[in-house]
C-alpha atoms as a PDB file:
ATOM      1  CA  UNK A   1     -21.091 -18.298 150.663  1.00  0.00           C
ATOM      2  CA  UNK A   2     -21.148 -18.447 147.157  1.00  0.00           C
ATOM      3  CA  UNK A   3     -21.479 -15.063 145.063  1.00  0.00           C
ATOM      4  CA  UNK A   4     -21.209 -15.549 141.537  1.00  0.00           C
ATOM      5  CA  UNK A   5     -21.408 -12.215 139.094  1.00  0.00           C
ATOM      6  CA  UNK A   6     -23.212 -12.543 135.890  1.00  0.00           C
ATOM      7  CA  UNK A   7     -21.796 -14.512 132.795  1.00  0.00           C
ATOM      8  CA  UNK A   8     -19.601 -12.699 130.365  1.00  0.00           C
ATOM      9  CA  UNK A   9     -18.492 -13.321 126.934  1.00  0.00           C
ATOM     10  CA  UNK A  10     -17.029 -11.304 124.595  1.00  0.00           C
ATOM     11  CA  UNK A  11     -19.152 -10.916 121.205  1.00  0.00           C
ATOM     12  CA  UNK A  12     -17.588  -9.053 118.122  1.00  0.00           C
ATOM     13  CA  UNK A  13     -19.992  -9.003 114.784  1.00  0.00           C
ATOM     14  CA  UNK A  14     -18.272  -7.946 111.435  1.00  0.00           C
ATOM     15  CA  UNK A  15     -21.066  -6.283 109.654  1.00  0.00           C
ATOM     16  CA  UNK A  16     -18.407  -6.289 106.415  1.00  0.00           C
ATOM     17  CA  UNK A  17     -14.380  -6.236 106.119  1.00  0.00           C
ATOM     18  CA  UNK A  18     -12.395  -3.701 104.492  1.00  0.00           C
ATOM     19  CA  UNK A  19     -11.101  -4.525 101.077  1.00  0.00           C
ATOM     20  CA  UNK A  20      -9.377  -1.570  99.326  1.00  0.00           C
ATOM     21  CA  UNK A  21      -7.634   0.335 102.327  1.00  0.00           C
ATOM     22  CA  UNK A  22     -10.909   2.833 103.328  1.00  0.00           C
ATOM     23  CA  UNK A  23      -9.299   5.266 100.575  1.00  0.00           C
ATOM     24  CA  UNK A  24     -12.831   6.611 100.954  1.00  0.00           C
ATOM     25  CA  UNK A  25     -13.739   5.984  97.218  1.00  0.00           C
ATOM     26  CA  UNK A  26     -15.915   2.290  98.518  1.00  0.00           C
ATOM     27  CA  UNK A  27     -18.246   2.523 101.895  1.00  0.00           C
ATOM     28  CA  UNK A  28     -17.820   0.193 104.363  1.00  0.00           C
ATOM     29  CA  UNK A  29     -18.723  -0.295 107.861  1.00  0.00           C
ATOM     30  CA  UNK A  30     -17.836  -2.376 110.726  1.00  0.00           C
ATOM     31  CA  UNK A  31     -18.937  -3.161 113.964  1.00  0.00           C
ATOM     32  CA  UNK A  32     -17.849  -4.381 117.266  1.00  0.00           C
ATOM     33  CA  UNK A  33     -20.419  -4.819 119.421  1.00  0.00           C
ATOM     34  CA  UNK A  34     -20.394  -6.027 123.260  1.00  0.00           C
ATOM     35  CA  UNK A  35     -22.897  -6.722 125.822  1.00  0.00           C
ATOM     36  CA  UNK A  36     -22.856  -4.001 128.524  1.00  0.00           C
ATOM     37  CA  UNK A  37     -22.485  -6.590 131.134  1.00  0.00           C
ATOM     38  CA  UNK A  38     -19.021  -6.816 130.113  1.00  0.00           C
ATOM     39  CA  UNK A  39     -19.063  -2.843 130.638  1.00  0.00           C
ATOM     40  CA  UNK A  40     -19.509  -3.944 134.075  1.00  0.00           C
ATOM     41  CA  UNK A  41     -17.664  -7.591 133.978  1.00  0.00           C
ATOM     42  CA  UNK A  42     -14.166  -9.342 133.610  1.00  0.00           C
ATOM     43  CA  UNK A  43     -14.224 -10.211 130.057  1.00  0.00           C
ATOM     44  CA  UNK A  44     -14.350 -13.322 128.391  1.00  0.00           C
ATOM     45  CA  UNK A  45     -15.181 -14.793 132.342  1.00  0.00           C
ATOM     46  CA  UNK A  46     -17.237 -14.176 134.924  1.00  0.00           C
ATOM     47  CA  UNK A  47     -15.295 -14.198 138.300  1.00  0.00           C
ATOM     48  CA  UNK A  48     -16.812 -16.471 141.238  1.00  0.00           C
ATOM     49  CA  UNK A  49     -16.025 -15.730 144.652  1.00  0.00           C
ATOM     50  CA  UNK A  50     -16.461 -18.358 146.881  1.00  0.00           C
ATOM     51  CA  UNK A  51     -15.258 -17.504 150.407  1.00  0.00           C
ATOM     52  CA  UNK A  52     -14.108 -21.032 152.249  1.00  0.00           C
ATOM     53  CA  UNK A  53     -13.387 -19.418 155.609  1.00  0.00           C
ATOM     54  CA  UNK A  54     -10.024 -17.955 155.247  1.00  0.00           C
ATOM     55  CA  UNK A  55      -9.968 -17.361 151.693  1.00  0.00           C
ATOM     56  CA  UNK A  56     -11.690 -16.014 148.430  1.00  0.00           C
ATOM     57  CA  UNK A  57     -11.411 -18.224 145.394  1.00  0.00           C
ATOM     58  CA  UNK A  58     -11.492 -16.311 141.919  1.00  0.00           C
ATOM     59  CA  UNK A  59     -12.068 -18.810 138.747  1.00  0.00           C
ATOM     60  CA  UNK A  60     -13.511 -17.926 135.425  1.00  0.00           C
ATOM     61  CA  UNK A  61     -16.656 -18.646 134.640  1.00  0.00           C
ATOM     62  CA  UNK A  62     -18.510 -21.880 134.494  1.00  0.00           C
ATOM     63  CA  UNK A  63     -15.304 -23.288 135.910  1.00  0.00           C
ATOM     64  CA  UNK A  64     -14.774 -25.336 139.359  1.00  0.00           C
ATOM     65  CA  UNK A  65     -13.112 -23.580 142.309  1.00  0.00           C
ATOM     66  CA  UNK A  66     -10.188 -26.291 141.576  1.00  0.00           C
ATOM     67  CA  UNK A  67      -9.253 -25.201 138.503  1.00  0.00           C
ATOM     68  CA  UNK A  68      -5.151 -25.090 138.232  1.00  0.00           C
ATOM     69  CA  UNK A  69      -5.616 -21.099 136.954  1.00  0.00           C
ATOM     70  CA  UNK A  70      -7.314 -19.835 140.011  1.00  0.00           C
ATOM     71  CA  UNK A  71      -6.350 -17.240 142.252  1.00  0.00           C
ATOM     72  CA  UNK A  72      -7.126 -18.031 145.853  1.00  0.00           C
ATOM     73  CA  UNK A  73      -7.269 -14.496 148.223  1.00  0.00           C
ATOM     74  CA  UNK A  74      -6.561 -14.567 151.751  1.00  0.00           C
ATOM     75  CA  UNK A  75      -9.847 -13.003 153.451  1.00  0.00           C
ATOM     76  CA  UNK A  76      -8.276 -10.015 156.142  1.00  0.00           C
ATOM     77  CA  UNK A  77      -9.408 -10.649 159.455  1.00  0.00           C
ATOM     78  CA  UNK A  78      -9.635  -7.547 160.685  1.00  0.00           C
ATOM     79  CA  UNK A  79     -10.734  -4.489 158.358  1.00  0.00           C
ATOM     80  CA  UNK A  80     -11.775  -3.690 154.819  1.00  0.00           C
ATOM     81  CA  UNK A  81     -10.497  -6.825 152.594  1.00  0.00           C
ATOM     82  CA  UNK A  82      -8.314  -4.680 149.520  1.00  0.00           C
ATOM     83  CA  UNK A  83      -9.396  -4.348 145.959  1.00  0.00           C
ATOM     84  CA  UNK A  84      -9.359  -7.550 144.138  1.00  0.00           C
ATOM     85  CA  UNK A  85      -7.303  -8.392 140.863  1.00  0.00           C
ATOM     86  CA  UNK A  86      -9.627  -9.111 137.462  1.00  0.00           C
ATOM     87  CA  UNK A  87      -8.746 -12.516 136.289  1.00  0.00           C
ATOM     88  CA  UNK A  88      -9.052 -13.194 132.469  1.00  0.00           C
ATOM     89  CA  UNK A  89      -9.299 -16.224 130.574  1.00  0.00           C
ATOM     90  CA  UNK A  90      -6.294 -16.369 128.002  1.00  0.00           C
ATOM     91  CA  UNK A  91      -5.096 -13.249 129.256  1.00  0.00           C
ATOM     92  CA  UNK A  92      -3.697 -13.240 132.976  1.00  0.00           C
ATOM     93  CA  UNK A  93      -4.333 -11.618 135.929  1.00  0.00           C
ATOM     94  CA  UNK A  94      -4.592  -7.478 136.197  1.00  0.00           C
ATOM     95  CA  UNK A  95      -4.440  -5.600 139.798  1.00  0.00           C
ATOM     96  CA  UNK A  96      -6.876  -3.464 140.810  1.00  0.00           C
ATOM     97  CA  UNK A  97      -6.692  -0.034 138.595  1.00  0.00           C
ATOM     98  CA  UNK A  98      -4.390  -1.575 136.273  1.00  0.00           C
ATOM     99  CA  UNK A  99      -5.375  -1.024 132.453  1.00  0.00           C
ATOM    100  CA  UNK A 100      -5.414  -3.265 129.499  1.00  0.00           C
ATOM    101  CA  UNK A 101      -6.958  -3.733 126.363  1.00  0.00           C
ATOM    102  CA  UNK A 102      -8.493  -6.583 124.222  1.00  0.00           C
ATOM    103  CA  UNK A 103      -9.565  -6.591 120.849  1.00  0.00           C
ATOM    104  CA  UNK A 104     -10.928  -3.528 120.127  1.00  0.00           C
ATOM    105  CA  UNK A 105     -11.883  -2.607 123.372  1.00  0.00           C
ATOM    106  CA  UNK A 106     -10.088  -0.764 126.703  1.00  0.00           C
ATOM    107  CA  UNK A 107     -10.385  -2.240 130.133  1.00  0.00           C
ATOM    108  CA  UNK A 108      -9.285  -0.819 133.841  1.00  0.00           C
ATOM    109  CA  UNK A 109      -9.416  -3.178 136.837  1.00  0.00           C
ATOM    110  CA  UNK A 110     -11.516  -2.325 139.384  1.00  0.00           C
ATOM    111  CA  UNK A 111     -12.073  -4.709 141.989  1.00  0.00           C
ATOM    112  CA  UNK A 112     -12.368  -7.971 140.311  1.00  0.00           C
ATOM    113  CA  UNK A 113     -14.380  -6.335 137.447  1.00  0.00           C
ATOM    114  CA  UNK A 114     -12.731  -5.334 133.893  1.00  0.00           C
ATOM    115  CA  UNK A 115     -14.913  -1.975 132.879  1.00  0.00           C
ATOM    116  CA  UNK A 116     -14.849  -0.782 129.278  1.00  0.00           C
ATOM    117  CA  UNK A 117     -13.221   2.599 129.096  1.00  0.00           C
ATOM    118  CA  UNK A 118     -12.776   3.046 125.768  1.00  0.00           C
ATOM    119  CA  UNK A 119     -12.343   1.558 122.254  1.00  0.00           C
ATOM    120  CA  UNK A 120      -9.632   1.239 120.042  1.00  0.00           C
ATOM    121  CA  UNK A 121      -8.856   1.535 116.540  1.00  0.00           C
ATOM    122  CA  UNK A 122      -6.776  -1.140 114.336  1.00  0.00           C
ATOM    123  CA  UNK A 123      -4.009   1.556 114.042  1.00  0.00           C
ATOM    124  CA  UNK A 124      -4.466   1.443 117.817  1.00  0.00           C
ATOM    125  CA  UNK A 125      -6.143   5.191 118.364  1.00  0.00           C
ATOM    126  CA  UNK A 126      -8.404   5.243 121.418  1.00  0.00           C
ATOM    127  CA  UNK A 127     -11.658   6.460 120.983  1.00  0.00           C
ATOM    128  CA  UNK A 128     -13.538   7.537 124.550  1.00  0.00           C
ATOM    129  CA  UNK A 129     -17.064   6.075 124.915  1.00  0.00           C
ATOM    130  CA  UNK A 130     -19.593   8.653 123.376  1.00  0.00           C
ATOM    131  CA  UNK A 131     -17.075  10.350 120.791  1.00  0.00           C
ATOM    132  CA  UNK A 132     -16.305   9.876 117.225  1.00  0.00           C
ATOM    133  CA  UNK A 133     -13.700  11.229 114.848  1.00  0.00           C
ATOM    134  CA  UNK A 134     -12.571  11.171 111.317  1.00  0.00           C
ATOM    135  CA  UNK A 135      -8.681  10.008 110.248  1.00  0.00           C
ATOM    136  CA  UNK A 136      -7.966   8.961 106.595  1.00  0.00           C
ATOM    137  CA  UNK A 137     -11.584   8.839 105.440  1.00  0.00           C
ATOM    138  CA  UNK A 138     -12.683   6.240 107.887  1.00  0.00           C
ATOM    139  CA  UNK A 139     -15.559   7.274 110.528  1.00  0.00           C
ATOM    140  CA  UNK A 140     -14.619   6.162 114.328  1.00  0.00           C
ATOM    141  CA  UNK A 141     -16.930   6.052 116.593  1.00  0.00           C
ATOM    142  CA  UNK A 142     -17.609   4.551 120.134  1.00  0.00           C
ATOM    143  CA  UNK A 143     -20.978   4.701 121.858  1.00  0.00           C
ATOM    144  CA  UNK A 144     -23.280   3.029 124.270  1.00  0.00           C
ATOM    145  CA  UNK A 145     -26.742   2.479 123.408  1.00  0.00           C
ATOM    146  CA  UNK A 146     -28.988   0.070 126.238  1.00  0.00           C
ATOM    147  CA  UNK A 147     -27.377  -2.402 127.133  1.00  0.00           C
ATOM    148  CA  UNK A 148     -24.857  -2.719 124.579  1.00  0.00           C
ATOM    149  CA  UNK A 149     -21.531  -0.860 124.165  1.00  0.00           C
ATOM    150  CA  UNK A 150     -20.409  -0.817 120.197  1.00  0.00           C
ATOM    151  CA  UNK A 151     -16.947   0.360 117.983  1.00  0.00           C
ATOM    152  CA  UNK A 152     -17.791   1.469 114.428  1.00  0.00           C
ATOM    153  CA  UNK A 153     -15.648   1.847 111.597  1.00  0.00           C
ATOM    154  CA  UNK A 154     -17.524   3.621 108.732  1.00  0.00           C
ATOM    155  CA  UNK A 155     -15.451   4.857 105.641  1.00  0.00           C
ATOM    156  CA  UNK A 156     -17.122   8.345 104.404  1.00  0.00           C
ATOM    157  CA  UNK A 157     -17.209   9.321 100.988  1.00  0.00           C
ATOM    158  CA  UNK A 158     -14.748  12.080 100.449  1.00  0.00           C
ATOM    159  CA  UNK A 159     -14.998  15.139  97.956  1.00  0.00           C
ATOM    160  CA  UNK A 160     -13.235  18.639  97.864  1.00  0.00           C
ATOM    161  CA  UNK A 161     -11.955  18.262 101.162  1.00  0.00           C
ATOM    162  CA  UNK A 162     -15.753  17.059 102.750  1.00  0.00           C
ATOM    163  CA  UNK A 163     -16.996  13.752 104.075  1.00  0.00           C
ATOM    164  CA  UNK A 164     -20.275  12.619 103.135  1.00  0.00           C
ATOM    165  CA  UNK A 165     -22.606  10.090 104.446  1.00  0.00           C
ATOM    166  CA  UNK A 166     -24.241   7.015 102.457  1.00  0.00           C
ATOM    167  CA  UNK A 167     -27.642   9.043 100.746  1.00  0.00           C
ATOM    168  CA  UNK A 168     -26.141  12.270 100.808  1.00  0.00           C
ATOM    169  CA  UNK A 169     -25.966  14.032  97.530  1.00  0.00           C
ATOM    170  CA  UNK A 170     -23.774  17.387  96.533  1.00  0.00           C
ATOM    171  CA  UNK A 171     -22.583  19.039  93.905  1.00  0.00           C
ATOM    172  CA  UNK A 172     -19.617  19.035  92.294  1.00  0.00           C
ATOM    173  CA  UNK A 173     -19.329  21.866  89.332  1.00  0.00           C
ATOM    174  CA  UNK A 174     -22.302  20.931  86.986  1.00  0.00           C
ATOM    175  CA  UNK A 175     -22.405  17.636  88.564  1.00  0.00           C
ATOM    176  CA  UNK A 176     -25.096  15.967  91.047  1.00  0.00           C
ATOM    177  CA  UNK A 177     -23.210  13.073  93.207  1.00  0.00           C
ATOM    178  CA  UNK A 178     -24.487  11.030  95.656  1.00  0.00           C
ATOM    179  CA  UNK A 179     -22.724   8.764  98.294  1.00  0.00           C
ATOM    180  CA  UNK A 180     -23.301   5.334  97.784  1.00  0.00           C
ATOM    181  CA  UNK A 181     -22.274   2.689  99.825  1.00  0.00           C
ATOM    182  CA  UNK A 182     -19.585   1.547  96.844  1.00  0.00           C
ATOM    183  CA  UNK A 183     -18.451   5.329  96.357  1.00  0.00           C
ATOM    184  CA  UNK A 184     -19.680   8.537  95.187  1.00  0.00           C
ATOM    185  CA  UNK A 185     -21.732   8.583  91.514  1.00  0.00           C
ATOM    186  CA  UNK A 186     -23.047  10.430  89.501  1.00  0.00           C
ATOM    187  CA  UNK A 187     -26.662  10.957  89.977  1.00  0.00           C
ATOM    188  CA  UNK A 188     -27.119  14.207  87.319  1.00  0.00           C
ATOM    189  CA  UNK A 189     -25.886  17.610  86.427  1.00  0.00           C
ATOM    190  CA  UNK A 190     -26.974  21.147  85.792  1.00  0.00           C
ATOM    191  CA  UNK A 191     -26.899  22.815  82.720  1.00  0.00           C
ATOM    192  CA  UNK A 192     -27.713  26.753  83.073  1.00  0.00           C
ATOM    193  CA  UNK A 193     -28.454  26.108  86.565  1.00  0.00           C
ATOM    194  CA  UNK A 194     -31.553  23.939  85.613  1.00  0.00           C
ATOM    195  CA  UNK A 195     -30.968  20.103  87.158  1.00  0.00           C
ATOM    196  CA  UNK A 196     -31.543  17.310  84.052  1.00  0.00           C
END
């Protein structure tokens, strides 16, 4: 009986690269996005199980159960059959609860399936799903939203010690600045606390 799980591929989009370091004087963001079904599937595969009688047959996805990388599973005869291992195209094979990471992204085995557990920086800090935090004037930030679980690196404009979004304007003595996407500017000033 043949029980295929859904498709999987993995899908990064580069909304912009960093150019100058993220010294927090130029605004840019990146994004790594993936399809939640990867949240729930063995990346860059989909595992088929096909169970010929004595065995179960794990292959990527969209391949035959003859290809030379497959991993054939005796089926137990008598009680629960154990956890499977995720297989992974380019990558290997993982056992059951065993962790590894791809990309920008955090896996754990569990039972044929690679789930996302977190995402990673390129200076290789892990950032949990649903949190964010600031190092070196660069915005991190992991988060699921529908069906779609994304990394985001957003450098912050950085002034006296605060971060400030793109749009936000402070002051700064007598000046007015605003955070652009290409760095802070001036926007005006006060003189005798009257803006001009």
């Amino acid at each position: 009986m043949a029980s295929p799980f859904l498709p999987c591929s993995h899908k990064s989009r580069f909304k912009c690269t960093p150019s100058n370091g993220m010294d927090g004087k130029s605004r840019v963001k990146v994004a790594y996005i993936l399809p939640l079904s990867i949240f729930k599937f063995t990346v860059s595969v989909a595992v088929t199980l096909k169970e010929d009688g004595a065995s179960f047959i794990l292959v990527p996805h969209g391949f035959s159960p003859d290809y030379a990388e497959r991993i054939i599973i005796p089926a137990v005869s008598s009680g629960p059959q154990p956890p499977f291992p995720c297989l992974v195209a380019g990558m290997g094979t993982y056992e059951h609860g065993q962790t590894f990471t791809k990309e920008h992204f955090h896996y754990k085995c569990n039972n044929g399936t690679a789930e996302v557990i977190a995402c990673v920086a390129d200076d290789k800090s892990v950032i949990h799903i649903g949190r964010m935090f600031i190092r070196s004037g660069v915005r991190h930030k992991c988060d699921v939203k529908g069906d779609t679980v994304t990394y985001e690196q957003e450098s912050t404009c950085y002034d006296n010690g605060i971060h400030y979004d793109v749009g936000e304007h402070f002051r700064n003595g007598s000046f007015v600045l605003v955070c652009q996407k290409d760095g802070i500017t001036i926007e005006g000033l006060y003189h005798q606390r009257i803006f001009v």
